[in-house]
Protein backbone atom coordinates (compact mmCIF):
# COMPACT_ATOMS: atom_id res chain seq x y z
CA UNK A 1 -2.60 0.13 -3.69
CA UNK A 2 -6.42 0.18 -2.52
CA UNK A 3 -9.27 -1.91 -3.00
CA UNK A 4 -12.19 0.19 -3.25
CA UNK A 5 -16.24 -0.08 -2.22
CA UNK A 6 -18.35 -0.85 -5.09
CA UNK A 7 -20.29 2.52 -5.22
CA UNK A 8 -17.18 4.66 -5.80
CA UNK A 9 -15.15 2.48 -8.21
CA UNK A 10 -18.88 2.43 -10.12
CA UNK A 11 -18.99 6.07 -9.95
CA UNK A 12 -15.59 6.42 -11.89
CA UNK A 13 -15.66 3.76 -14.13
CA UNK A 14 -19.21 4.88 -15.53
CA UNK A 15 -17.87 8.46 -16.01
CA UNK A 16 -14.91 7.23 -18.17
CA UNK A 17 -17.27 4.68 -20.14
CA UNK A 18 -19.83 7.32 -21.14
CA UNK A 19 -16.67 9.65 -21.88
CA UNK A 20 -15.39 7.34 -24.34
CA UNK A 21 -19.01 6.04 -25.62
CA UNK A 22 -19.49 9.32 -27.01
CA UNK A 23 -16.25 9.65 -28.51
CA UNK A 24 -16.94 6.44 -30.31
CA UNK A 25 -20.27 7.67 -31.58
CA UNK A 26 -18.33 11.20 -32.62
CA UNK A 27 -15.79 9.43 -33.95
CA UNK A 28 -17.88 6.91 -36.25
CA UNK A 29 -20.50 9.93 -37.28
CA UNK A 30 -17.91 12.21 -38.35
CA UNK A 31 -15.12 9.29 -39.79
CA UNK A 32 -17.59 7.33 -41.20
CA UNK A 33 -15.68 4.16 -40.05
CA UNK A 34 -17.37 0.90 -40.56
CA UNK A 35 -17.31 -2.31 -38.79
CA UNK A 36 -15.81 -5.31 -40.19
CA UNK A 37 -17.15 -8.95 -39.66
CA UNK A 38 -14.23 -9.46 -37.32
CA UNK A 39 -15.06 -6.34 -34.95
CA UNK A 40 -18.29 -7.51 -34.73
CA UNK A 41 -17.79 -10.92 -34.06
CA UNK A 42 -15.26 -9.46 -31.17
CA UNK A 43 -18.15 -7.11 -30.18
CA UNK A 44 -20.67 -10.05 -29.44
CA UNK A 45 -18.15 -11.90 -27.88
CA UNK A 46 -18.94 -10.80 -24.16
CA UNK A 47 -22.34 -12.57 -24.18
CA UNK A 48 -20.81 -16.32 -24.95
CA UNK A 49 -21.89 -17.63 -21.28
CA UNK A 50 -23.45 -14.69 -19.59
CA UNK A 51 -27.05 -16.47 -19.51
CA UNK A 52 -25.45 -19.53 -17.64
CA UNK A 53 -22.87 -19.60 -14.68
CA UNK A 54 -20.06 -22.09 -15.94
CA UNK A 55 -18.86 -22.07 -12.36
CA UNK A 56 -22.24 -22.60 -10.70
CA UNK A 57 -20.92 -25.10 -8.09
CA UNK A 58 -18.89 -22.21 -6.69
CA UNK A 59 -19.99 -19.69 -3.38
CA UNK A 60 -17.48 -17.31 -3.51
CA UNK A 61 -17.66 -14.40 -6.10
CA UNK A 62 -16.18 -15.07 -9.33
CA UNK A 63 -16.80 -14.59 -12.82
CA UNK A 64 -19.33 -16.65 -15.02
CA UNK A 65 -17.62 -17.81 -18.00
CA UNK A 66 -14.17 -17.78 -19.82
CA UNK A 67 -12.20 -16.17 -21.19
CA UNK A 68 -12.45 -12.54 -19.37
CA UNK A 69 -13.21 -9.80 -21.94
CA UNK A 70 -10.76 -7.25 -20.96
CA UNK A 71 -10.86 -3.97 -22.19
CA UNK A 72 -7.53 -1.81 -21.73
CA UNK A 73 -6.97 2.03 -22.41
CA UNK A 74 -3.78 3.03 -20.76
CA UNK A 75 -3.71 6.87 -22.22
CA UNK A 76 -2.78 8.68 -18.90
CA UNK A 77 0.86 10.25 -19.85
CA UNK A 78 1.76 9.35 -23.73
CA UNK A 79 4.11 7.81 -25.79
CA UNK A 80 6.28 5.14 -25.06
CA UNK A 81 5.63 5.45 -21.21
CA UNK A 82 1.30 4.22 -21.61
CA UNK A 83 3.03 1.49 -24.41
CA UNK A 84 5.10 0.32 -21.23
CA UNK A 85 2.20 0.12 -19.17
CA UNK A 86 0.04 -1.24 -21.57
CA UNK A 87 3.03 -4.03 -21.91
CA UNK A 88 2.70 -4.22 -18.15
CA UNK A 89 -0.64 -4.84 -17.64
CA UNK A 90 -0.37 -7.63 -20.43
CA UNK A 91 2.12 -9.21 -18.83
CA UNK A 92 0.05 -9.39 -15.38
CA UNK A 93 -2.74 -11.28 -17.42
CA UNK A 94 -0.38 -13.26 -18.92
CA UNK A 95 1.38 -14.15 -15.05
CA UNK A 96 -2.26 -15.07 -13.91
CA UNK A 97 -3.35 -17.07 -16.61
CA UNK A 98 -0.09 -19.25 -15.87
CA UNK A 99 -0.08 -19.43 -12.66
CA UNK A 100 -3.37 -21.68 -12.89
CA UNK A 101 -2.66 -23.30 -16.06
CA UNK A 102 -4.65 -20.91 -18.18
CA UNK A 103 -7.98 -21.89 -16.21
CA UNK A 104 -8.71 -18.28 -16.25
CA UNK A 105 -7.91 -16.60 -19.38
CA UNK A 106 -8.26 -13.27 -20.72
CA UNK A 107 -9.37 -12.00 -24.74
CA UNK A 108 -8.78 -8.17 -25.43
CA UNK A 109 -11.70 -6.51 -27.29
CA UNK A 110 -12.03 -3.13 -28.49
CA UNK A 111 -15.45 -1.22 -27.21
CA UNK A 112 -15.92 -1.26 -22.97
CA UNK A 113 -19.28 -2.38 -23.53
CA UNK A 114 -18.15 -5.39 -24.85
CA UNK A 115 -15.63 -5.74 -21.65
CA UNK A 116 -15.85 -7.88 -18.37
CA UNK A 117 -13.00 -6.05 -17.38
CA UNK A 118 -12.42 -1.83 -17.55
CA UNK A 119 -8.34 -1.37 -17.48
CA UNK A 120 -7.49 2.20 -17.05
CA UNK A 121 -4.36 4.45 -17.13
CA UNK A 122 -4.61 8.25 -15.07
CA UNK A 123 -2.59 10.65 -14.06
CA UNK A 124 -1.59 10.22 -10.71
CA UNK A 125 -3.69 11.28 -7.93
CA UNK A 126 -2.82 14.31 -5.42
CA UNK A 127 -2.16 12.43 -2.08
CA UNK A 128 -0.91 14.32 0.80
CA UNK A 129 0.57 11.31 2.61
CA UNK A 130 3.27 10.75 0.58
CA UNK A 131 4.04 7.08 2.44
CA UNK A 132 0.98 5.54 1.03
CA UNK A 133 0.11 6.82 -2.59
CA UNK A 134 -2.33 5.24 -4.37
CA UNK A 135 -0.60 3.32 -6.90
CA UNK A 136 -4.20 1.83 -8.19
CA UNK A 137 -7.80 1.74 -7.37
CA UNK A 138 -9.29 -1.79 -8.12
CA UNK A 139 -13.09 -4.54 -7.68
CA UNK A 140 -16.20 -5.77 -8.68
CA UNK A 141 -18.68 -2.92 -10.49
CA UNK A 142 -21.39 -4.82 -10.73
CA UNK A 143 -22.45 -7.87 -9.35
CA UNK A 144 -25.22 -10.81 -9.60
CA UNK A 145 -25.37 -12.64 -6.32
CA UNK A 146 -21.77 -14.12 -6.00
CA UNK A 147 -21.31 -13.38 -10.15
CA UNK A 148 -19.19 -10.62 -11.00
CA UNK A 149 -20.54 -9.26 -14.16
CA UNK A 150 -18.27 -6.30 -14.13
CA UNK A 151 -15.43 -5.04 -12.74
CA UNK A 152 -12.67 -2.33 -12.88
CA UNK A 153 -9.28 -1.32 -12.87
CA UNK A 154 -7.70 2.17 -11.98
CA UNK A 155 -3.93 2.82 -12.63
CA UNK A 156 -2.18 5.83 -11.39
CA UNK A 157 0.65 6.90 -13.05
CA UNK A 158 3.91 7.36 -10.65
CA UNK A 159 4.83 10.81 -9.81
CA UNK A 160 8.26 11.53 -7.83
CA UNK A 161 9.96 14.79 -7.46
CA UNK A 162 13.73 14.32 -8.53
CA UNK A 163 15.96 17.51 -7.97
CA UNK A 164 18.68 18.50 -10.52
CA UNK A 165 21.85 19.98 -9.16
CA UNK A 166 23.73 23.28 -10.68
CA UNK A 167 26.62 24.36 -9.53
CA UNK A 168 28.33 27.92 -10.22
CA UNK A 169 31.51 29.51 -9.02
CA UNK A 170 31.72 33.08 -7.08
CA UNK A 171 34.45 35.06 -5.30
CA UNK A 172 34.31 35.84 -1.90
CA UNK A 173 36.60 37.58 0.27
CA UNK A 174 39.32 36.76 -2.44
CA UNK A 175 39.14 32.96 -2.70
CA UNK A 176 36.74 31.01 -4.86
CA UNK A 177 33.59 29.57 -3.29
CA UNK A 178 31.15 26.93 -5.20
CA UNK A 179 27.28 27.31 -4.68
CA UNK A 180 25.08 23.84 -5.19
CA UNK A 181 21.37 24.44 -5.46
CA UNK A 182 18.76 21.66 -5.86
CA UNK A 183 16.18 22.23 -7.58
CA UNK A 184 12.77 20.22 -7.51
CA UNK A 185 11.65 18.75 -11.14
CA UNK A 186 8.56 16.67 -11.17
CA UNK A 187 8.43 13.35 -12.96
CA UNK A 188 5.19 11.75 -14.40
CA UNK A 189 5.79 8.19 -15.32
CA UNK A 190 5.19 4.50 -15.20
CA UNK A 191 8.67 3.31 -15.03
CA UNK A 192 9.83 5.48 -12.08
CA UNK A 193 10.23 2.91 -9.02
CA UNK A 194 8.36 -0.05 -11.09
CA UNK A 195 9.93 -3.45 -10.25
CA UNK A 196 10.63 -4.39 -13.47
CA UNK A 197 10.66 -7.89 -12.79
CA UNK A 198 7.21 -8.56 -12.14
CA UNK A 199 4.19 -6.73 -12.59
CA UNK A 200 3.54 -6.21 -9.30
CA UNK A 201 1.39 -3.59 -8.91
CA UNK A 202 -0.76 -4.26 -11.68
CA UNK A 203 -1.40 -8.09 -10.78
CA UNK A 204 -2.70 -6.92 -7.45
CA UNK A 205 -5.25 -4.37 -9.00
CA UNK A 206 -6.57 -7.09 -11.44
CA UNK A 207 -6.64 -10.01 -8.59
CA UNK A 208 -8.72 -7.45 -7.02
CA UNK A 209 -11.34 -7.44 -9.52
CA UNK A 210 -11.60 -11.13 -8.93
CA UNK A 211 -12.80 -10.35 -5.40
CA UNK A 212 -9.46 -10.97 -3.97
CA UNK A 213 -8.99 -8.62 -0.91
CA UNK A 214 -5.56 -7.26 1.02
CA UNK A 215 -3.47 -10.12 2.76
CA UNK A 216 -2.28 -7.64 5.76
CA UNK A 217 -0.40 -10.43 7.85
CA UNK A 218 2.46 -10.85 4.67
CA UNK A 219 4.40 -8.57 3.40
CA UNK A 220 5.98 -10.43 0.96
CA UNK A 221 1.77 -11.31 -0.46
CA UNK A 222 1.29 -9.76 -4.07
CA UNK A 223 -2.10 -8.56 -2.28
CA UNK A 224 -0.09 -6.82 0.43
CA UNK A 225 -1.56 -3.26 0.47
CA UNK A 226 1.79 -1.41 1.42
CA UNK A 227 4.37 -1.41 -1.43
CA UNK A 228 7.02 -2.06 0.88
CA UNK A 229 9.77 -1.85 -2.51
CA UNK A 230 12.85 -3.49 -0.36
CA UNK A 231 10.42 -6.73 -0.46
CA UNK A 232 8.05 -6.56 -2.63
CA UNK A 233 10.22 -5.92 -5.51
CA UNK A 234 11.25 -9.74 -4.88
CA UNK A 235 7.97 -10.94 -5.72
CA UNK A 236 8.28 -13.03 -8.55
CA UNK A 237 5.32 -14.88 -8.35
CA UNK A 238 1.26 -15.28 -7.66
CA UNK A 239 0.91 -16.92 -3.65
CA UNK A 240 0.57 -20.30 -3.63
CA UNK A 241 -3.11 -19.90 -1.81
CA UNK A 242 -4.22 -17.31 -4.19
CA UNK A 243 -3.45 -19.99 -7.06
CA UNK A 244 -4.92 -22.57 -4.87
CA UNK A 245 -8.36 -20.08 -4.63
CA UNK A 246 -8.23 -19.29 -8.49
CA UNK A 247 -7.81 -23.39 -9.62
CA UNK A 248 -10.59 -24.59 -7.05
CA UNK A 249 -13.42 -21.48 -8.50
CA UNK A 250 -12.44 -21.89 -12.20
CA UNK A 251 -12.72 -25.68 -12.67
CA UNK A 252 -16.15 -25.25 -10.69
CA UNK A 253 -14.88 -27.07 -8.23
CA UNK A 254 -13.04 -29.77 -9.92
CA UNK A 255 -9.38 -28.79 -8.64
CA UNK A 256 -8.43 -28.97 -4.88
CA UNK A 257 -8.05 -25.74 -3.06
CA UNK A 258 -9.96 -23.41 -0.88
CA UNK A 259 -10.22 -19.35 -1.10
CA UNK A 260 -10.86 -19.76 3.05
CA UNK A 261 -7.65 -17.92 4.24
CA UNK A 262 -8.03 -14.78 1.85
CA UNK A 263 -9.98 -12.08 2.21
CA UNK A 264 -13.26 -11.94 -0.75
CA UNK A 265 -14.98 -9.65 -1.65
CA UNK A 266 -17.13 -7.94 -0.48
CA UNK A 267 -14.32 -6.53 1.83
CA UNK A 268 -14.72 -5.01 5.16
CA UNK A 269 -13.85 -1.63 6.11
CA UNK A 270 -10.07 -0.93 6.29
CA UNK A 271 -10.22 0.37 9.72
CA UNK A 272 -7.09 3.19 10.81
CA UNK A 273 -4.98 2.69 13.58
CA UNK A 274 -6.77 3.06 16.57
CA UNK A 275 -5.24 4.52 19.82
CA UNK A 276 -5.53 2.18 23.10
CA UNK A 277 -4.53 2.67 27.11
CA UNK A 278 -3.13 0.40 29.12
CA UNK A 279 -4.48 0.31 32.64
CA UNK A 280 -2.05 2.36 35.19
CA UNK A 281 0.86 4.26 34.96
CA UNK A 282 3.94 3.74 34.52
CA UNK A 283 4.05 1.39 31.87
CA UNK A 284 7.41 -0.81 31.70
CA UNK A 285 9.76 -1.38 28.93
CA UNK A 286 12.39 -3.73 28.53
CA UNK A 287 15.60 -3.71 25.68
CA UNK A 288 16.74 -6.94 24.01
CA UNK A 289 20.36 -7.21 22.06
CA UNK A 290 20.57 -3.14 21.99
CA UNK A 291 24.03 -1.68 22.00
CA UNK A 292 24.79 1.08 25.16
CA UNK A 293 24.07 3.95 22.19
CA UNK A 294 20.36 2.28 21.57
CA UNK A 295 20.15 1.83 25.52
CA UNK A 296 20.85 5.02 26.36
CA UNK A 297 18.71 6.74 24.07
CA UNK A 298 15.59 5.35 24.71
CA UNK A 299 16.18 6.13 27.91
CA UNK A 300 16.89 9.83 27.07
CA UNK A 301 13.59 9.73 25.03
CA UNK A 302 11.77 7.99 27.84
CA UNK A 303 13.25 11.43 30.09
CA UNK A 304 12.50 13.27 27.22
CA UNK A 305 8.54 12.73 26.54
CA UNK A 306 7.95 12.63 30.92
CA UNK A 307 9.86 15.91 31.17
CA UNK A 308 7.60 17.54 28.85
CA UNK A 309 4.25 15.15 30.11
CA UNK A 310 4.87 15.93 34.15
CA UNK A 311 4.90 12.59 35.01
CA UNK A 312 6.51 9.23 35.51
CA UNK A 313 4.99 7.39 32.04
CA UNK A 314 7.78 5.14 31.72
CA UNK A 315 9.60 2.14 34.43
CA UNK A 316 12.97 0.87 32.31
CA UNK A 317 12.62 -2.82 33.26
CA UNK A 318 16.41 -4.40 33.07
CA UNK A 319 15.54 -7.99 33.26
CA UNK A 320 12.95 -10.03 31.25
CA UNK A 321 10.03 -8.67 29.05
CA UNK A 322 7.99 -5.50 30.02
CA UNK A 323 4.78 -4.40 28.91
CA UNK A 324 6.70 -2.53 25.69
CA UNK A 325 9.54 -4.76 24.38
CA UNK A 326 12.53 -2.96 22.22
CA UNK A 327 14.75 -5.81 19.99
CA UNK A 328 17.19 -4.65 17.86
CA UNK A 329 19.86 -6.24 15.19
CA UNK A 330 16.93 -7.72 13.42
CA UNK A 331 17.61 -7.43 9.19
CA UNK A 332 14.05 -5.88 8.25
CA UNK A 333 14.61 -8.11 4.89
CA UNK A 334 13.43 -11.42 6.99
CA UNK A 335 10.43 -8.98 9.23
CA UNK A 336 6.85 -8.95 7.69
CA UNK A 337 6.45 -5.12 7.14
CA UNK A 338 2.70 -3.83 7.34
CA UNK A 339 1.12 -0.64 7.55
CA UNK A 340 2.46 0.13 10.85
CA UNK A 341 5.72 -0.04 10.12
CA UNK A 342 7.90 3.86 10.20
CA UNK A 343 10.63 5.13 8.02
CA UNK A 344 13.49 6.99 8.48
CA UNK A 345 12.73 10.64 7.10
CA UNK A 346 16.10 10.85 5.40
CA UNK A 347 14.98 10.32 1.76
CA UNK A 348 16.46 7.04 1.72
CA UNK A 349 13.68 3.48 1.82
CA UNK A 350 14.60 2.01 4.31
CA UNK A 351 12.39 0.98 7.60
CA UNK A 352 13.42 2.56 10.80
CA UNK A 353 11.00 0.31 13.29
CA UNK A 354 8.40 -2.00 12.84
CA UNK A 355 5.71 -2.33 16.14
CA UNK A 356 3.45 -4.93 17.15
CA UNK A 357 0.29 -4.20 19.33
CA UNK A 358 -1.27 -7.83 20.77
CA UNK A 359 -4.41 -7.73 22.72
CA UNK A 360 -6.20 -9.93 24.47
CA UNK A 361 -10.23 -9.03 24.42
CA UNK A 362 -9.67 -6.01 23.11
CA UNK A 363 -7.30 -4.99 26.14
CA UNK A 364 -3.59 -4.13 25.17
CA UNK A 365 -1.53 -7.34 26.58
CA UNK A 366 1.93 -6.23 25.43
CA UNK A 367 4.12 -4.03 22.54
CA UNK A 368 7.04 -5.61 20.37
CA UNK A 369 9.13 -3.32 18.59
CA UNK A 370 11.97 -3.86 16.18
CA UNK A 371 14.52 -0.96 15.55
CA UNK A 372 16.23 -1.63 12.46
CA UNK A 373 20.24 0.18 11.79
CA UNK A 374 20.05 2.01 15.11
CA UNK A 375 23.26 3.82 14.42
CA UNK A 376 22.73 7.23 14.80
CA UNK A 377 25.12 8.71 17.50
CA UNK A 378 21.52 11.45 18.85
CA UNK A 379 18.99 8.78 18.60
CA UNK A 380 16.08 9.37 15.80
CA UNK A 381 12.93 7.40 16.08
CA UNK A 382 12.69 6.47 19.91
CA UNK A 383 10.49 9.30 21.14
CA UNK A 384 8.48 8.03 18.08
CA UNK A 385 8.19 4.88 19.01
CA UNK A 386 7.79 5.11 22.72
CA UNK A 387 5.20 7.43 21.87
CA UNK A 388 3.57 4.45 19.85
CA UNK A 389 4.22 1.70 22.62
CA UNK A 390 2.05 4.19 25.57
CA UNK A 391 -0.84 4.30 23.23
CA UNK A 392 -0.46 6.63 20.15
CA UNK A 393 -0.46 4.66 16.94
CA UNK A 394 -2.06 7.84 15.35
CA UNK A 395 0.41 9.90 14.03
CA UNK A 396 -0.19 13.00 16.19
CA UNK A 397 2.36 15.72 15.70
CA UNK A 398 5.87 16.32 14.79
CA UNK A 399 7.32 13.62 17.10
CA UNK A 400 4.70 11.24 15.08
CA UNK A 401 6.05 12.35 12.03
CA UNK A 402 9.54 13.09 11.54
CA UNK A 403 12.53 11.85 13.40
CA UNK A 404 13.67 13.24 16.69
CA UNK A 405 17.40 13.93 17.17
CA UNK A 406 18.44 14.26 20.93
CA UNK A 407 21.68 15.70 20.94
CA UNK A 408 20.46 18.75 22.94
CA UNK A 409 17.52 17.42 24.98
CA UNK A 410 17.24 21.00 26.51
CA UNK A 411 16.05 22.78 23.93
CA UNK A 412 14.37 20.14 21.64
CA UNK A 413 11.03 21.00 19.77
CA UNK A 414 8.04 20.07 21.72
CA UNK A 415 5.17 18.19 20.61
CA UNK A 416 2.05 19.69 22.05
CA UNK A 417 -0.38 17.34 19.99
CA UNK A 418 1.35 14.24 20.95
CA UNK A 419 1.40 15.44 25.05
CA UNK A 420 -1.93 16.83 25.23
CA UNK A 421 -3.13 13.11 23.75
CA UNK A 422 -1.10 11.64 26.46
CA UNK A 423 -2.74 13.87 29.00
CA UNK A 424 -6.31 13.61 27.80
CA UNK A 425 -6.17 9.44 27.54
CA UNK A 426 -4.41 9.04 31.11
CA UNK A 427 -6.14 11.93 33.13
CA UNK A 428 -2.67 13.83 33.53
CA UNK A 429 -3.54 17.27 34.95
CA UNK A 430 -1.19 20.63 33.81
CA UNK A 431 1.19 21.36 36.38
């Protein structure tokens, strides 16, 4: 999920509005389809309240009059799947206008001109991360002072490569032998990982258009902007603030709330992780409620990244907190996940660590990390996460981005990237 700058999400949404314009005009030239009273009356709906502000008492952005003309075209795969989405994004209007006792409220008309609100269905998009795929692409279009007098909604169709197994028989050397091959298919869909529950992904893309920006600090937030599917998928519900925000704009005041601990539009630049460096070497880490196994393989990944580094990165504090802090036997159901937080590369969701980087003035003051299920006999995500707690939260090479098994430290796989960073940031010459 991403909330998007005005320019771009403009850029699109005009492109599919003067795609389907024309198609409209072909269609009514060469049809010669006319317009009943009712279309028309549907039409000039839109303008009821667009020369006034009905929620002039209000500073933050908002829409000027209800109900929300919404204008929905799902049409990105076909068939039953875009009638499931379609049923989707119907229920997410349906959720919101609920949630604050229907003072917003949405009416469906036919022709995008006539819309407040563009809902759109595509393909999905080619992402190369495959961690954080843009599920939707969501905001205001176009905007009067704090009056939002259009805005947009992009919805990417799932894609997820399943693999099909065959299996055949052969003989070998006399006895019978069984080949298994996997082989990739692609599936295009909108049911494929959907919590079916609640629409979650689509109420998030339409609270955007609101002006309603990412909550990063809550993971279990409908405006989260990580689908984090082990939590969000119990989302059942709009956040109480976000309710609180929507009452207190759309009864112009008149309800109790405040919008002041959310994000509105317009929304600052999402900034990327940025790398930091603490002040000398070696930097000390301590281990809290780790078994021996966990114990004893951060320290072999501590050995590990200073064998291949030259130098002593690392002090293993026994006693009391260090400057990077493991904890382990935490259930990642009851952590806050955020953008920071690693997987295990096994194909299976489930969260691996989650860090914590607190500064003080913009210097690093200390590093929290929780290793969740910490079982595995050669270690997997400790030279990862050391890695992150000396001052790499950029994912560098291929100790940033897969997990490292130890059981033959001798002959592991070195990570130049992630070493020459180290290096360059702490003035560690080649021996």
């Amino acid at each position: 999920m991403m909330q998007i700058k005005k320019k771009t999400i403009e850029e699109i949404f005009w492109f599919l509005v003067v795609f389907l314009l024309l198609f409209l005009v072909y269609k009514t030239n060469f049809n010669h389809e006319t317009e009943s009273d009712y279309d028309k009356q549907i039409s000039n709906s839109s303008f009821e309240g667009v020369l006034g502000d009905n929620f002039s008492k209000i500073d933050e952005v908002h829409f000027s009059h209800m109900p929300i003309n919404y204008f929905l075209d799902i049409g990105a795969v076909g068939g039953d799947e875009d009638e499931y989405e379609a049923l989707m994004v119907i229920s997410a209007l349906k959720a919101i206008e609920n949630s604050t006792g229907n003072l917003v409220q949405f009416r469906q008309v036919k022709n995008p001109e006539d819309a407040d609100l563009l809902i759109y269905g595509i393909p999905p998009e080619n992402n190369s991360d495959d961690r954080f795929i843009t599920e939707g692409l969501a905001g205001p279009m176009n905007m009067s002072n704090n009056v939002i007098k259009k805005a947009g909604v992009i919805l990417y169709a799932s894609k997820y490569i399943l693999y099909a197994q065959d299996s055949s028989f052969f003989i070998r050397d006399g006895e019978l032998w069984e080949s298994t091959e996997y082989n990739p298919v692609d599936v295009i869909g909108w049911r494929v990982g959907h919590c079916k529950d609640f629409p979650q992904t689509e109420v998030h893309e339409i609270l955007h258009t609101f002006g309603l920006g990412h909550k990063y600090d809550n993971s279990h937030s409908v405006m989260a902007p990580i689908i984090h599917p082990i939590q969000s998928c119990k989302i059942k519900e709009l956040d109480k603030e976000i309710v609180s925000c929507l009452e207190h704009i759309y009864s112009n005041g008149g309800k109790e709330g405040n919008c002041s601990n959310l994000e509105m539009y317009p929304w600052g630049e999402e900034q990327e992780p940025a790398d930091f460096k603490w002040e000398s070497l070696p930097i000390s880490y301590s281990i809290h409620n780790c078994s021996d196994t966990q114990k004893w393989n951060l320290q072999k990944a501590e050995n590990v990244i200073e064998k291949y580094t030259g130098h002593d990165i690392y002090k293993f504090q026994e006693d009391g907190n260090g400057q990077i802090n493991f904890y382990c036997g935490q259930s990642f159901e009851e952590v806050l996940l955020n953008k920071e937080t690693d997987f295990w590369d096994s194909g299976n969701y489930f969260p691996a660590a989650q860090p914590y980087f607190y500064f003080n003035n913009g210097t690093i003051s200390n590093v929290k990390i929780l290793l969740f299920a910490q079982d595995k006999q050669c270690g997997g995500m400790e030279v990862h996460e050391l890695l992150h707690g000396v001052g790499l939260k950029t994912h560098y090479g291929i100790w940033m981005e897969q997990e490292v098994e130890m059981c033959d430290t001798n002959n592991m796989l070195m990570d130049r990237k992630s070493i020459d960073k180290i290096k360059e940031m702490y003035g560690i010459k080649n021996i």
